[in-house]
Protein backbone atom coordinates (compact mmCIF):
# COMPACT_ATOMS: atom_id res chain seq x y z
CA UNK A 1 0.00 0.00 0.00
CA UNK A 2 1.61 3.24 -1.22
CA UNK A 3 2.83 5.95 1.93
CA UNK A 4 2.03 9.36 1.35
CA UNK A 5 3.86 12.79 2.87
CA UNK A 6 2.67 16.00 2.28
CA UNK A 7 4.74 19.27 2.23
CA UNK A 8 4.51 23.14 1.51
CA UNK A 9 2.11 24.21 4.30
CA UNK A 10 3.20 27.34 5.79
CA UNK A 11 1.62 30.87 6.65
CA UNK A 12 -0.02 32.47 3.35
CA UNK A 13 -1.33 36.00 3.17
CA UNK A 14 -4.88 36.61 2.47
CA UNK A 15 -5.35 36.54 -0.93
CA UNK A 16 -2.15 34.36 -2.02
CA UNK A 17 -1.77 30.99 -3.19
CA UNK A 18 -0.57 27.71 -1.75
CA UNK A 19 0.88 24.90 -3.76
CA UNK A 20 1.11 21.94 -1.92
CA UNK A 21 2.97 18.40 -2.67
CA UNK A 22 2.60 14.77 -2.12
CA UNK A 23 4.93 12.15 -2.24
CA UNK A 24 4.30 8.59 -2.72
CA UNK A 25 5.99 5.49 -1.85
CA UNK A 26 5.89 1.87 -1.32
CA UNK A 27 3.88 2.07 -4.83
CA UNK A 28 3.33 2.96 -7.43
CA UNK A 29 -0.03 6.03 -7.99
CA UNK A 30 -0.53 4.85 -11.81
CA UNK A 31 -3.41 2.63 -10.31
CA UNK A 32 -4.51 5.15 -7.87
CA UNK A 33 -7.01 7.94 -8.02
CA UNK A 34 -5.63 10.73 -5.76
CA UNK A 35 -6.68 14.03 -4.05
CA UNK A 36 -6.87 16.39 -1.40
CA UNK A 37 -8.79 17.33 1.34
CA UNK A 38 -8.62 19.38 3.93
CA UNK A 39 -10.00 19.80 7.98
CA UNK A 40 -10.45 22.89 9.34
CA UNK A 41 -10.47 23.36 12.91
CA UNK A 42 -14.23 22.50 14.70
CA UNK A 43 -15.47 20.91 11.32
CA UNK A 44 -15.27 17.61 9.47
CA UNK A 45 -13.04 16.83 6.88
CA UNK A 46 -14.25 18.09 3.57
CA UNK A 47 -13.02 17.31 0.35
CA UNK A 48 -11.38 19.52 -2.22
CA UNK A 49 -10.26 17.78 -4.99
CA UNK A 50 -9.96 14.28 -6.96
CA UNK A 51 -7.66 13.38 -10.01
CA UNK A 52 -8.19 10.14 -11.89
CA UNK A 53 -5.60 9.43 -14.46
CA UNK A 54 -4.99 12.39 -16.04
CA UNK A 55 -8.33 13.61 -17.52
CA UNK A 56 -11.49 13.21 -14.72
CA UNK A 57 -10.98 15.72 -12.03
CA UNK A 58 -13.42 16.33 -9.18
CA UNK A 59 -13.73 19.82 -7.89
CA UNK A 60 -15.53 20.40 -4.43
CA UNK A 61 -17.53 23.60 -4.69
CA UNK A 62 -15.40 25.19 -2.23
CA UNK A 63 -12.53 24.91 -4.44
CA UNK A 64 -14.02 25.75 -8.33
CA UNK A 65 -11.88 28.54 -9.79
CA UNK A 66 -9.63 28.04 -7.26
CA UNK A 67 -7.99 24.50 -6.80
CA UNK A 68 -6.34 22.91 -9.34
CA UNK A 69 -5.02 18.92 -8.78
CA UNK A 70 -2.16 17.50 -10.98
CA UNK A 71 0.17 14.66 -10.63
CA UNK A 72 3.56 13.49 -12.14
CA UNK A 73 3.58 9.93 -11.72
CA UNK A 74 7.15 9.78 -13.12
CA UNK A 75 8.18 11.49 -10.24
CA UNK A 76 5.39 10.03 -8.02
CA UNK A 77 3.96 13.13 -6.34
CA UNK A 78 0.81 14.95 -6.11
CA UNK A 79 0.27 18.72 -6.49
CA UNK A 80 -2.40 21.28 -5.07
CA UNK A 81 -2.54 24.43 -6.42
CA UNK A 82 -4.81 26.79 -4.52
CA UNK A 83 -5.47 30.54 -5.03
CA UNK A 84 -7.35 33.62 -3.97
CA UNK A 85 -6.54 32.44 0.00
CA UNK A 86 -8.65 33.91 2.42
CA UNK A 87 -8.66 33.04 6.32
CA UNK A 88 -10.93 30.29 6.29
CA UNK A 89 -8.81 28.62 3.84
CA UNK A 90 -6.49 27.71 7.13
CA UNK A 91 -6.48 24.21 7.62
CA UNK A 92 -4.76 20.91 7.84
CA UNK A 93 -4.28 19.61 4.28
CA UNK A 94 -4.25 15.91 3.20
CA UNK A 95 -3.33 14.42 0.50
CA UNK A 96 -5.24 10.77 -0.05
CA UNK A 97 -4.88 8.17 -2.75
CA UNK A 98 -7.06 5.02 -3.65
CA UNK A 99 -6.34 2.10 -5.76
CA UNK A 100 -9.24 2.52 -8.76
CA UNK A 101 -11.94 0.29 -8.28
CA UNK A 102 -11.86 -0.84 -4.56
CA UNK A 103 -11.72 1.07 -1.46
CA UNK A 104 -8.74 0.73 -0.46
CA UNK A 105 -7.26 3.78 0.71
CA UNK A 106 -3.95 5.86 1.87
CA UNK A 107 -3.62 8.98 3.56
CA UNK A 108 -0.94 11.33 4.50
CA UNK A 109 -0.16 12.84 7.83
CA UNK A 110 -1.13 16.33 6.73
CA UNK A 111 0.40 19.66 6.25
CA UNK A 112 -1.08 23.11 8.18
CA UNK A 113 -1.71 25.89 5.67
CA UNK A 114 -2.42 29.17 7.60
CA UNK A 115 -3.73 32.22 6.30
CA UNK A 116 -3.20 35.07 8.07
CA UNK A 117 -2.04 38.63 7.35
C-alpha cells in the first residue's frame, strides 16, 4: 500500500496561493485515483479535490476557480494548487490516494496551511 507525505504548508497571506505536494511510496499512484482534502479546525473533513488518471478531475464547490489537482507519476507526487486564499482557507491539508476500483485507501499525515495577514 503506497505511503504518502505532504509538504509546503506554511503561513499564506490573504489573498495568495498555496501549492502543496505529495509524495508517494511503497507504490506505485498509476493505479490510484488521488486528491486532497482538507479539515479545518471544529469541522469535518471536507473534500477539495480528486484526479483520476490524467483527464477526470473532481472539484468540491469550495474549491471551483480556485484549486487545481495534478500529478507526475514519473516522479510520483501529487500537487495542489490553490489561489485567492482567504482566512478560512487555514487548515490541515491531506493528501489521499485510492487504488481505482476498490476502497482501499492511503492517507498522508497532513500539512497546516495558515492564512493570516
Amino acid at each position: 500500500q503506497v505511503q504518502l507525505v505532504e509538504s509546503g504548508g506554511g503561513l499564506v497571506q490573504p489573498g495568495g496561493s498555496l501549492k502543496l505536494s505529495c509524495a508517494a511510496s511503497g507504490d506505485s499512484l498509476d493505479r490510484y485515483e488521488v486528491g486532497w482534502s482538507r479539515r479545518i479546525p471544529g469541522k469535518e473533513r471536507e473534500l477539495i479535490a480528486t484526479l483520476r488518471a490524467f483527464h477526470f478531475e473532481h472539484c468540491a464547490q469550495v474549491a471551483k476557480g480556485r484549486a487545481t489537482i495534478t500529478r507526475d507519476n514519473a516522479k510520483n507526487m501529487v500537487f495542489l494548487q490553490m489561489n485567492n486564499l482567504g482566512p478560512e482557507d487555514s487548515a490541515n491539508y491531506y493528501c489521499h490516494a485510492k487504488v481505482i476500483g476498490t476502497s482501499v485507501s492511503s492517507w498522508g499525515p497532513g500539512t497546516q496551511v495558515t492564512v493570516s495577514s
